[in-house]
PDB file of N, CA and C in Angstrom:
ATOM      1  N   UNK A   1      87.508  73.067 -72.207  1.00  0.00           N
ATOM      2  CA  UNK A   1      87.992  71.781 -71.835  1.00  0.00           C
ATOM      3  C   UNK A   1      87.718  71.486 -70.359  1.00  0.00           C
ATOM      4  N   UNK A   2      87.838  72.706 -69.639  1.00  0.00           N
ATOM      5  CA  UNK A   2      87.858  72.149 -68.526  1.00  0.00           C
ATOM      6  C   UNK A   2      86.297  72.053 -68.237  1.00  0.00           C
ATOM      7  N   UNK A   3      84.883  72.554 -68.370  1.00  0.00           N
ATOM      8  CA  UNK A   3      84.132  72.648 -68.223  1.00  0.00           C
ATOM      9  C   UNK A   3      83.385  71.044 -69.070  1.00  0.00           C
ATOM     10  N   UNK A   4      83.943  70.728 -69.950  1.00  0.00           N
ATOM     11  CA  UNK A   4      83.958  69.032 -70.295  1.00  0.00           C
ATOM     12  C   UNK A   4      84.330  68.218 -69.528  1.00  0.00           C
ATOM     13  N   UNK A   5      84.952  68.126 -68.734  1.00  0.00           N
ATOM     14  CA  UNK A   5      85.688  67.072 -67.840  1.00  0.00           C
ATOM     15  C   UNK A   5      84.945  67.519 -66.977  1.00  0.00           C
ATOM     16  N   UNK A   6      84.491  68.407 -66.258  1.00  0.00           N
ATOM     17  CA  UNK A   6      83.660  68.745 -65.233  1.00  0.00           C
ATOM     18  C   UNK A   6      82.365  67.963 -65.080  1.00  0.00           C
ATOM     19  N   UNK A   7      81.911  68.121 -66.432  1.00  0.00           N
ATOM     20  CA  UNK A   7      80.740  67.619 -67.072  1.00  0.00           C
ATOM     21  C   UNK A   7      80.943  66.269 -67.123  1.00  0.00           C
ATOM     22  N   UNK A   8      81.614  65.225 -67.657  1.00  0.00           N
ATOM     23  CA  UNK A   8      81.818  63.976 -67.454  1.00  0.00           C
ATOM     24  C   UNK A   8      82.378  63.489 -66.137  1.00  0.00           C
ATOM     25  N   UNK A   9      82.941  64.316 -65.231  1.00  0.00           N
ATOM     26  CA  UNK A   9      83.243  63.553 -63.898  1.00  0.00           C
ATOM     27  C   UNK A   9      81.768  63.869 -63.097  1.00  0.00           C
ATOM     28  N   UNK A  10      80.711  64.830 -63.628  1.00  0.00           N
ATOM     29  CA  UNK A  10      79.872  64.501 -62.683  1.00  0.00           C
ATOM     30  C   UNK A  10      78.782  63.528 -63.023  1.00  0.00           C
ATOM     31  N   UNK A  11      78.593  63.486 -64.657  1.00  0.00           N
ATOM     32  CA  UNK A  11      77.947  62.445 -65.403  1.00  0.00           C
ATOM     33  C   UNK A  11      78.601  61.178 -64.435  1.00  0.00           C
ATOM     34  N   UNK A  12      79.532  60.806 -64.498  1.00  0.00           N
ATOM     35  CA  UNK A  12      80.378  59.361 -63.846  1.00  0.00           C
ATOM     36  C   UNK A  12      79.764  59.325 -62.588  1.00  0.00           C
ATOM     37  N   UNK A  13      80.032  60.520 -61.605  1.00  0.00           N
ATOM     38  CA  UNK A  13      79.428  60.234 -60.524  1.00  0.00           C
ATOM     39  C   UNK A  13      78.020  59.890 -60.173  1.00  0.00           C
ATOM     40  N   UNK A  14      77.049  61.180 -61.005  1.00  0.00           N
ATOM     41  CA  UNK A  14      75.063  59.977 -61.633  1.00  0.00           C
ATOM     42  C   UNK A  14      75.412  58.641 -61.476  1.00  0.00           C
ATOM     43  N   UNK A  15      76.216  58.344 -62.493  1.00  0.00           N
ATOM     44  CA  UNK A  15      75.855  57.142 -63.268  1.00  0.00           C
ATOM     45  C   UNK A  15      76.393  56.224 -62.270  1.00  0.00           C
ATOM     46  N   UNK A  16      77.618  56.540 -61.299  1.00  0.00           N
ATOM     47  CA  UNK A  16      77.872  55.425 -60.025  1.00  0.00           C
ATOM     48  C   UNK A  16      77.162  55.619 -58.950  1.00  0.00           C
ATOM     49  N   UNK A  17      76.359  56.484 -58.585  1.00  0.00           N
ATOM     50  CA  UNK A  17      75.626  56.162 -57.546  1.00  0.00           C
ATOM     51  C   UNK A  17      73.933  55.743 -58.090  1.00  0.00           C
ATOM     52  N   UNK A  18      73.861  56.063 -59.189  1.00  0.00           N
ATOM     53  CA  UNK A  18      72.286  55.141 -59.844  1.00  0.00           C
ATOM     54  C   UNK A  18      72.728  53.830 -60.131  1.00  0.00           C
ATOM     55  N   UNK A  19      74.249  53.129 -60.336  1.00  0.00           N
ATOM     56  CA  UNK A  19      74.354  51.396 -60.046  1.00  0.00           C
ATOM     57  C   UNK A  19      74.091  50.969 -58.711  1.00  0.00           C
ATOM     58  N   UNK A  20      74.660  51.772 -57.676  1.00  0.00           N
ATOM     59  CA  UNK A  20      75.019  51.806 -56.888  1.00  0.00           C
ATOM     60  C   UNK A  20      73.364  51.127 -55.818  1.00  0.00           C
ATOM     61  N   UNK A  21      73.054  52.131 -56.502  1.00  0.00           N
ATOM     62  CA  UNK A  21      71.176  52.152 -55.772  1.00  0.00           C
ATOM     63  C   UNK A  21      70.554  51.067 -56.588  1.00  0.00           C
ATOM     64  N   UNK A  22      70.473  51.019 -57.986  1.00  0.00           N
ATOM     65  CA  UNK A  22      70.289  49.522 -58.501  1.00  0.00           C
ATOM     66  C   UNK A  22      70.301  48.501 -57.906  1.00  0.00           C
ATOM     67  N   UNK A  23      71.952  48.251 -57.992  1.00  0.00           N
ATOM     68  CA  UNK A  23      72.301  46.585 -57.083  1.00  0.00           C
ATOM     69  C   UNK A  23      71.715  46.948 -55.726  1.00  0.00           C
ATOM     70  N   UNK A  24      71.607  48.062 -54.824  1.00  0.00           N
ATOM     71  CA  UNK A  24      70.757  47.766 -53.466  1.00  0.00           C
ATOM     72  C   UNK A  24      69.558  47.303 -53.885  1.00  0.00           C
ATOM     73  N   UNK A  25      68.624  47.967 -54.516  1.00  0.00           N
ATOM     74  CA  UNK A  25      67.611  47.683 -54.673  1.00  0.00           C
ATOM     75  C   UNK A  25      67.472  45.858 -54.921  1.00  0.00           C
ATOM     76  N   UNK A  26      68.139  45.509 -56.389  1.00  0.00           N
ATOM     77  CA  UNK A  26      68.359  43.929 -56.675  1.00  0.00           C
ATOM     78  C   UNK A  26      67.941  43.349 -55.621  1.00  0.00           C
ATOM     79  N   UNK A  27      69.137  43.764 -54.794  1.00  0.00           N
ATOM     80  CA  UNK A  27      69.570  42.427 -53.493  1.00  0.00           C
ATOM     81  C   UNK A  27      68.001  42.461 -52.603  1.00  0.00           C
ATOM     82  N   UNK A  28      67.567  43.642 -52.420  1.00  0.00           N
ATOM     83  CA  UNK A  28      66.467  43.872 -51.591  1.00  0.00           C
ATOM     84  C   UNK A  28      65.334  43.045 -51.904  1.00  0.00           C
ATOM     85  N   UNK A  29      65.165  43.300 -53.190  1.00  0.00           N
ATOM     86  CA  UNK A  29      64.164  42.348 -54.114  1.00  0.00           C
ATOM     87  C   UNK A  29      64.615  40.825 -54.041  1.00  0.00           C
ATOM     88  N   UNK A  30      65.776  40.478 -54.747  1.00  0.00           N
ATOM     89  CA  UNK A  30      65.728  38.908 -54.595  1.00  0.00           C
ATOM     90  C   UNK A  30      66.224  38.375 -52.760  1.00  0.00           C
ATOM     91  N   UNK A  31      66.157  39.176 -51.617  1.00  0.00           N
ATOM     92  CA  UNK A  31      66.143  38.973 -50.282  1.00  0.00           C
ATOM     93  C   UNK A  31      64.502  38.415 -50.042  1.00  0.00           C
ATOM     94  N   UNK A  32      63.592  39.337 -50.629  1.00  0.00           N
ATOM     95  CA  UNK A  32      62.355  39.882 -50.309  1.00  0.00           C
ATOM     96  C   UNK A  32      62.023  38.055 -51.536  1.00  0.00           C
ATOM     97  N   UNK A  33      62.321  37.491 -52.616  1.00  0.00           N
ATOM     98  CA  UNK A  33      61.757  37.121 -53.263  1.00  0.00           C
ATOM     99  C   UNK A  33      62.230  35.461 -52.424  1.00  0.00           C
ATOM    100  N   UNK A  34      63.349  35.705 -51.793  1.00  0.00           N
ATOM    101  CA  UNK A  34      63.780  34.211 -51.340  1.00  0.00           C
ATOM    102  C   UNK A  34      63.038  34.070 -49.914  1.00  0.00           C
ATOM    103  N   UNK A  35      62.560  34.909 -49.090  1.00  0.00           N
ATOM    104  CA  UNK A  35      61.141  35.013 -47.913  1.00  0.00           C
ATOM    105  C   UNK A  35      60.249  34.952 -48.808  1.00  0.00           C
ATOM    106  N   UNK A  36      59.885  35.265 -49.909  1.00  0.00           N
ATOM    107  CA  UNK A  36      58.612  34.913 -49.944  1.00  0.00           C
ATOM    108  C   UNK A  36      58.894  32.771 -50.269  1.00  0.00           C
ATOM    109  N   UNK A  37      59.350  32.984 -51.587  1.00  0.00           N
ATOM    110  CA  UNK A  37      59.678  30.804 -51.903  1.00  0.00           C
ATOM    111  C   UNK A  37      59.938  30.095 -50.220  1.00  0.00           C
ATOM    112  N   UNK A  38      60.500  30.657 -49.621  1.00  0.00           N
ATOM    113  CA  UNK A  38      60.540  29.890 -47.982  1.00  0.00           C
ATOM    114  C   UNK A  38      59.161  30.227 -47.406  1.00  0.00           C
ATOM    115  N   UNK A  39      58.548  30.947 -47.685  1.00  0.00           N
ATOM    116  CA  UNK A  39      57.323  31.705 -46.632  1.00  0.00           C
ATOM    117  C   UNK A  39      56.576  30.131 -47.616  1.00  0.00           C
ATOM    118  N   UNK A  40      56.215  30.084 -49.226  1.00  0.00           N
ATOM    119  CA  UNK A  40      55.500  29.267 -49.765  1.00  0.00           C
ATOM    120  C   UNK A  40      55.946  27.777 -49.405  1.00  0.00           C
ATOM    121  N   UNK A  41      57.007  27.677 -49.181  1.00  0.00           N
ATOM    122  CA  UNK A  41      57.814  25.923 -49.416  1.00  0.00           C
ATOM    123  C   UNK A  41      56.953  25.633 -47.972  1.00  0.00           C
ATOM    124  N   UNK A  42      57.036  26.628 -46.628  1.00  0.00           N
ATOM    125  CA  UNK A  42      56.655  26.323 -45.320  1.00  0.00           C
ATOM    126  C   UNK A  42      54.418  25.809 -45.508  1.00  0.00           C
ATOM    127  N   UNK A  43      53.740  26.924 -46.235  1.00  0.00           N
ATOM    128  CA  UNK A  43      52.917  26.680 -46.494  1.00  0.00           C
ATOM    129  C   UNK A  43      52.534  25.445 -46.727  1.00  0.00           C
ATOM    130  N   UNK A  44      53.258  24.769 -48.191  1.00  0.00           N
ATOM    131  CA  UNK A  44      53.129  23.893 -48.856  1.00  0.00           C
ATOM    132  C   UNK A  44      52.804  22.749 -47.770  1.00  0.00           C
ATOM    133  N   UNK A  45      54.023  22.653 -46.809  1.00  0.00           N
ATOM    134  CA  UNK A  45      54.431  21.377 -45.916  1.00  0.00           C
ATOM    135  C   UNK A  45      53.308  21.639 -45.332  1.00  0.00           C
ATOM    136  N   UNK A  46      52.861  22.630 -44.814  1.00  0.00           N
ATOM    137  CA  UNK A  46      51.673  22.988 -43.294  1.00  0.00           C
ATOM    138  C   UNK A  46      50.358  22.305 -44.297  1.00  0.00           C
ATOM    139  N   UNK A  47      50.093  22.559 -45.410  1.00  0.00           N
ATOM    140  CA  UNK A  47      49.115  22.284 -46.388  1.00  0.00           C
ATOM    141  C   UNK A  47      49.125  20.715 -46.294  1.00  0.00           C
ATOM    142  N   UNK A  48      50.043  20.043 -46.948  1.00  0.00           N
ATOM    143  CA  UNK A  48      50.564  18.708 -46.878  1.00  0.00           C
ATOM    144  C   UNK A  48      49.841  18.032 -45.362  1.00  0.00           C
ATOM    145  N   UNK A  49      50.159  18.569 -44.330  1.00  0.00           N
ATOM    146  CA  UNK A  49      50.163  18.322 -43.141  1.00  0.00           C
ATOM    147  C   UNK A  49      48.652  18.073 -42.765  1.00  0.00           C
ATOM    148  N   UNK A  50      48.287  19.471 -43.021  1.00  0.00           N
ATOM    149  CA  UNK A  50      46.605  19.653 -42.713  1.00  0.00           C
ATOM    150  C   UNK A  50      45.808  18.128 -43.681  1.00  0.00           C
ATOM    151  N   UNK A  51      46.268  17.936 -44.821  1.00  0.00           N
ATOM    152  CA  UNK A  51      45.641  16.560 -45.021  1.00  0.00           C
ATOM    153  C   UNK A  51      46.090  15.640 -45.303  1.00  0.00           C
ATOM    154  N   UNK A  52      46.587  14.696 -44.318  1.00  0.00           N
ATOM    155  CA  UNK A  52      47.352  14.310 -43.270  1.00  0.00           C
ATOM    156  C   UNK A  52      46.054  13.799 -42.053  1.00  0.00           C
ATOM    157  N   UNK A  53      46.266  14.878 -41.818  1.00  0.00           N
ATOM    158  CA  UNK A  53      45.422  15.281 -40.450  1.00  0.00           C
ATOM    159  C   UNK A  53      44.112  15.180 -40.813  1.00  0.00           C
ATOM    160  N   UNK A  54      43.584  15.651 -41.551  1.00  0.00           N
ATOM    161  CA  UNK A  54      42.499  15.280 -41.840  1.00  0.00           C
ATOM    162  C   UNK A  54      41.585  14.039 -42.444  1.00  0.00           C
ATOM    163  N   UNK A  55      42.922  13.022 -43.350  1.00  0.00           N
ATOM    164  CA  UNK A  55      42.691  11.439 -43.481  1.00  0.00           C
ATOM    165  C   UNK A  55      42.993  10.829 -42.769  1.00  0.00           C
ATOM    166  N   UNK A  56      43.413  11.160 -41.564  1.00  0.00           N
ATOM    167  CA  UNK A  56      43.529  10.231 -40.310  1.00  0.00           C
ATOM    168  C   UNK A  56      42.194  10.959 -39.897  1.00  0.00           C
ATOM    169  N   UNK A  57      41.568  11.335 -39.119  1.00  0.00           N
ATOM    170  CA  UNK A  57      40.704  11.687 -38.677  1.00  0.00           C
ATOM    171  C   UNK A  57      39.170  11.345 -39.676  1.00  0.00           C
ATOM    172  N   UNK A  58      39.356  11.115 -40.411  1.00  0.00           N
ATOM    173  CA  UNK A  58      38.227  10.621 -41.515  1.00  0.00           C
ATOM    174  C   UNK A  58      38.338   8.968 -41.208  1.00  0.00           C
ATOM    175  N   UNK A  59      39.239   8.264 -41.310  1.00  0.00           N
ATOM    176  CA  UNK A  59      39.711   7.228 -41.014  1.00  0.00           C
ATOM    177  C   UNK A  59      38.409   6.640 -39.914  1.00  0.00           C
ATOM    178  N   UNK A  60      38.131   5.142 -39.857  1.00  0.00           N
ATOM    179  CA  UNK A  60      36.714   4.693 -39.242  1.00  0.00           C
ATOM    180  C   UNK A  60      37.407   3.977 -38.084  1.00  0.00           C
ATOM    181  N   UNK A  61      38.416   3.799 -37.966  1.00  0.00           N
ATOM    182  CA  UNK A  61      39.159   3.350 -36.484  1.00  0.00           C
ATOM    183  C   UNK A  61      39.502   4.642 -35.909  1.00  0.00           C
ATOM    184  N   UNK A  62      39.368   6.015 -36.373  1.00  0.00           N
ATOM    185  CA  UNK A  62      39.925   7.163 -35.398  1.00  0.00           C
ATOM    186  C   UNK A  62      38.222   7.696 -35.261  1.00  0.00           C
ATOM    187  N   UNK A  63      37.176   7.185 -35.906  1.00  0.00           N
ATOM    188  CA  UNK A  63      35.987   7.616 -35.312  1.00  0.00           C
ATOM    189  C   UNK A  63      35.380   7.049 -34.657  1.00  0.00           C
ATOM    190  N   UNK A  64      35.805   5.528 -34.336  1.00  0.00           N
ATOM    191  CA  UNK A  64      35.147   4.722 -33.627  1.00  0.00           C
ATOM    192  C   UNK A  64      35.438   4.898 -32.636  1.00  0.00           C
ATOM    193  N   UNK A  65      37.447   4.912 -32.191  1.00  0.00           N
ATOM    194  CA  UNK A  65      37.959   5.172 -30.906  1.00  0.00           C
ATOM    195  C   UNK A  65      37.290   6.682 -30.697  1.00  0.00           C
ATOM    196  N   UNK A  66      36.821   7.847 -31.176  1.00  0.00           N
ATOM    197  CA  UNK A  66      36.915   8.870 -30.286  1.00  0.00           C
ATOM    198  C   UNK A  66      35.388   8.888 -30.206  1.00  0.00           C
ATOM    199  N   UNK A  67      34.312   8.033 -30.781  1.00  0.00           N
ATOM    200  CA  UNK A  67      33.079   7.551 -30.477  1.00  0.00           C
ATOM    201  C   UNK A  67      33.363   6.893 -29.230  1.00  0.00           C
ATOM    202  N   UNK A  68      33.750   5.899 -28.595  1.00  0.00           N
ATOM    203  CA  UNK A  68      33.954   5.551 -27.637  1.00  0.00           C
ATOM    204  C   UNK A  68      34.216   5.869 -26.101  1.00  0.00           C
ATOM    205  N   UNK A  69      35.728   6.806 -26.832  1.00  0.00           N
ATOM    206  CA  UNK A  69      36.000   7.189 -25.559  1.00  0.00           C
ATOM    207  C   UNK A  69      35.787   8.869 -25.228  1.00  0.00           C
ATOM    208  N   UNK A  70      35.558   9.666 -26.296  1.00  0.00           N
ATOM    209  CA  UNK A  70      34.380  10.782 -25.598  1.00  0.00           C
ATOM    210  C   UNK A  70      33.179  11.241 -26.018  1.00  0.00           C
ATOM    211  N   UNK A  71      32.417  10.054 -26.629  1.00  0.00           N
ATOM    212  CA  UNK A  71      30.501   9.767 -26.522  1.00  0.00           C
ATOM    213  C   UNK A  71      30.258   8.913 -25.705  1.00  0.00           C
ATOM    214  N   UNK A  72      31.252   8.204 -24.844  1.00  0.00           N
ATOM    215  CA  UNK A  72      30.782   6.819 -24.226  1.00  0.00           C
ATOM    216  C   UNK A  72      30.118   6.147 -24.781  1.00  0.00           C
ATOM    217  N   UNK A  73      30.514   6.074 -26.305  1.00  0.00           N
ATOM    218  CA  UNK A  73      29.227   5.065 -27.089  1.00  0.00           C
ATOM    219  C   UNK A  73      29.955   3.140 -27.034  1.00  0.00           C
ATOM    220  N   UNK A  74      28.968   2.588 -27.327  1.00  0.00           N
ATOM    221  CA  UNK A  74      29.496   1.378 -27.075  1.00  0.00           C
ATOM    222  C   UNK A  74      28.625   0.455 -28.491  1.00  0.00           C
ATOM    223  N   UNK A  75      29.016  -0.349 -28.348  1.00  0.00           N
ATOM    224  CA  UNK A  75      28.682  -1.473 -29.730  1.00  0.00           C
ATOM    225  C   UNK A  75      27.352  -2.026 -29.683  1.00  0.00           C
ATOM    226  N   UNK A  76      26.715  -2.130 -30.454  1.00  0.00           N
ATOM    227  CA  UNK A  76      25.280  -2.955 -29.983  1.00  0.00           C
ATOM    228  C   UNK A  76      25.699  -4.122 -30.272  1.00  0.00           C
ATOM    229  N   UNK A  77      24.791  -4.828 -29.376  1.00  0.00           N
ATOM    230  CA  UNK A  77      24.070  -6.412 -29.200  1.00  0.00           C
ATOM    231  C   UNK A  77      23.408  -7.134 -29.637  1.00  0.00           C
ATOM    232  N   UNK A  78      22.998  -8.081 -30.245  1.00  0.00           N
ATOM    233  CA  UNK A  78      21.591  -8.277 -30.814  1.00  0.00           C
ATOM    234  C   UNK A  78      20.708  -8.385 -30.045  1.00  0.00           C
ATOM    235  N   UNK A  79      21.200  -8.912 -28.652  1.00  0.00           N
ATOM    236  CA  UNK A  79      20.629  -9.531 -27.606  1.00  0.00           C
ATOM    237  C   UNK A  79      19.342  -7.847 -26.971  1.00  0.00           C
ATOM    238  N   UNK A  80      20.344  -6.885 -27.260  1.00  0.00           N
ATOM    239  CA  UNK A  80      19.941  -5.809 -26.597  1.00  0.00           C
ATOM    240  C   UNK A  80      19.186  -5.271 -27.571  1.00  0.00           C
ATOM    241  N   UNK A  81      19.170  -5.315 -28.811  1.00  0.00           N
ATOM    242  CA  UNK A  81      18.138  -4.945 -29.995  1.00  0.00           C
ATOM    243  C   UNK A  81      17.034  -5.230 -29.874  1.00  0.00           C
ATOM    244  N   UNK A  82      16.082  -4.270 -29.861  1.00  0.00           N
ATOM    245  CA  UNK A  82      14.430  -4.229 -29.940  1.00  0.00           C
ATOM    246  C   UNK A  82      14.180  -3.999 -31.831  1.00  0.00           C
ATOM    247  N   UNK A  83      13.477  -4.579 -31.653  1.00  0.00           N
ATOM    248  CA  UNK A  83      12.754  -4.650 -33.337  1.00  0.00           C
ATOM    249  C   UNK A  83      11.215  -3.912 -33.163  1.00  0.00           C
ATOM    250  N   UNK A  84      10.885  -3.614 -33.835  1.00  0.00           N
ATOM    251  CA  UNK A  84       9.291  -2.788 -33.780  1.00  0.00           C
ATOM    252  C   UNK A  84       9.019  -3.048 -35.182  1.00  0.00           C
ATOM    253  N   UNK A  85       7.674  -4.075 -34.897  1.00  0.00           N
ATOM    254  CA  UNK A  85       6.677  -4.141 -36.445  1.00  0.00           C
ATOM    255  C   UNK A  85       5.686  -3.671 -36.574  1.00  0.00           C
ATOM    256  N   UNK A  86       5.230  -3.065 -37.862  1.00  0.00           N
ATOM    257  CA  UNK A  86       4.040  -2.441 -37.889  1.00  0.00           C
ATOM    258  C   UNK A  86       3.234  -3.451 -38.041  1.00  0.00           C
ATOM    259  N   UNK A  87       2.213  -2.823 -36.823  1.00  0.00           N
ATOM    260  CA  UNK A  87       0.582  -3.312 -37.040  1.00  0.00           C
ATOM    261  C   UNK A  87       0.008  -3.206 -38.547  1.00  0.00           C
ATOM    262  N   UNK A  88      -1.142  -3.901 -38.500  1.00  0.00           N
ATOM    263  CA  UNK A  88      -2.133  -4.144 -39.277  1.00  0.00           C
ATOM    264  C   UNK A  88      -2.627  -3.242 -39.854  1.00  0.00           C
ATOM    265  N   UNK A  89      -2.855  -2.105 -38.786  1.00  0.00           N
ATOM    266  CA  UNK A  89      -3.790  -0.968 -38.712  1.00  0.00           C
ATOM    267  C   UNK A  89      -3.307   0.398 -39.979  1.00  0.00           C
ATOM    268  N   UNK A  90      -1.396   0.245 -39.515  1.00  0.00           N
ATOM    269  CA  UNK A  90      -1.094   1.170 -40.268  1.00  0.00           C
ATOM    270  C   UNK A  90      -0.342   0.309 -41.847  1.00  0.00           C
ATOM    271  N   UNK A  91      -1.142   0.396 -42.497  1.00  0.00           N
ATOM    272  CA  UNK A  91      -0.978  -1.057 -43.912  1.00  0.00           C
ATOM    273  C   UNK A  91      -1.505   0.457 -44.966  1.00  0.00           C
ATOM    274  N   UNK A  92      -0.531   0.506 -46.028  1.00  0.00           N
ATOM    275  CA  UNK A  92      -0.657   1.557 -46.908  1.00  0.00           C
ATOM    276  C   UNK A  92      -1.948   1.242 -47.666  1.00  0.00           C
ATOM    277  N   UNK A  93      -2.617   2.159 -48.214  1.00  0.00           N
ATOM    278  CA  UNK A  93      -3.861   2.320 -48.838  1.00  0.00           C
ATOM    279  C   UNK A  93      -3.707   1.506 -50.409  1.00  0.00           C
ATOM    280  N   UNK A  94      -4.771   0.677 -50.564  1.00  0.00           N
ATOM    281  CA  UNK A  94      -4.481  -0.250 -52.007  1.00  0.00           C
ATOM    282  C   UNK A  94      -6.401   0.241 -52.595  1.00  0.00           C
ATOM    283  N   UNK A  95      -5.826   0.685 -54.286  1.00  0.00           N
ATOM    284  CA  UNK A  95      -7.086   0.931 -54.842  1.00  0.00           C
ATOM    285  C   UNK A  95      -6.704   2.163 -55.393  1.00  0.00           C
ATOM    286  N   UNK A  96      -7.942   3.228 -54.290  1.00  0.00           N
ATOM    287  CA  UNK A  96      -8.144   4.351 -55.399  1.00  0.00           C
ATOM    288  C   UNK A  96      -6.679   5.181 -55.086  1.00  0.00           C
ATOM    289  N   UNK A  97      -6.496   6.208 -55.989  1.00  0.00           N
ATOM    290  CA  UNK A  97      -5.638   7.257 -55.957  1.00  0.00           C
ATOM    291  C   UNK A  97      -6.205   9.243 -55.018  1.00  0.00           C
ATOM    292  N   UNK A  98      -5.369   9.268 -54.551  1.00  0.00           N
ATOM    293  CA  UNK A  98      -5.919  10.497 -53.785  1.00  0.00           C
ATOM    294  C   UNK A  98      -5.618  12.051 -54.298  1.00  0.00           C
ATOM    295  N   UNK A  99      -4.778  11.402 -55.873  1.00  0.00           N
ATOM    296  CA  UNK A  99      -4.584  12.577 -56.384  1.00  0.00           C
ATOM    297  C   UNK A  99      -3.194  12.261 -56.635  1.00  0.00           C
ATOM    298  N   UNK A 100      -2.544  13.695 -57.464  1.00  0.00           N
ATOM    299  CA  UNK A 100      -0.962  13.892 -57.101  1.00  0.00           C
ATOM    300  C   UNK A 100      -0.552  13.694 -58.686  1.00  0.00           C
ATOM    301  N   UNK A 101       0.856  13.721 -58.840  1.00  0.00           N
ATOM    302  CA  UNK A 101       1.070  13.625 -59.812  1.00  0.00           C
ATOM    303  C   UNK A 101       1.076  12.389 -60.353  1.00  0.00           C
ATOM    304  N   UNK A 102       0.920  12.374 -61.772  1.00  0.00           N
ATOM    305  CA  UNK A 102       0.831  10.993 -62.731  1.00  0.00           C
ATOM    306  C   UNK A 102       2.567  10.943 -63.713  1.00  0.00           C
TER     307      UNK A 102
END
């Protein structure tokens, strides 16, 4: 008898310190699982953000202003427009074929 009770008070004691280490473990894991959903939710927003940032910057009033003011580019004129016509000389070839595919 007494070597039974011996036997079940140390069985009891296993069995309360393997819950024991369980629920640590649990908590460790769903600690570890609620950093990661915050680590992703933060992503998400930074993701969100990045395009954002990137359809403003695609945007033709944020390329014109930063054409402007760091290319120093400026608007053409007509006034300031040169036109160039081809001569006579260079007039594409009419008749035979010089080859090539059909």
């Amino acid at each position: 008898m007494g070597r039974l009770c011996f036997l079940v008070a140390a069985l009891l004691m296993a069995s309360s310190i393997s819950l024991v280490t369980v629920r640590y473990q649990a908590r460790q894991l769903y600690v570890e699982l609620d950093r990661a959903r915050e680590s992703s939710r933060q992503l998400e927003i930074t993701w969100r953000q990045l395009q954002l940032d990137r359809a403003e910057q695609a945007r033709n009033a944020q390329v014109d202003k930063l054409a402007r003011e760091k290319l120093k580019m400026v608007t053409i004129a007509p006034e300031k427009t040169i036109y160039i016509h081809q001569s006579s000389v260079s007039q594409p070839n009419t008749g035979k074929s010089t080859g090539g595919a059909r």
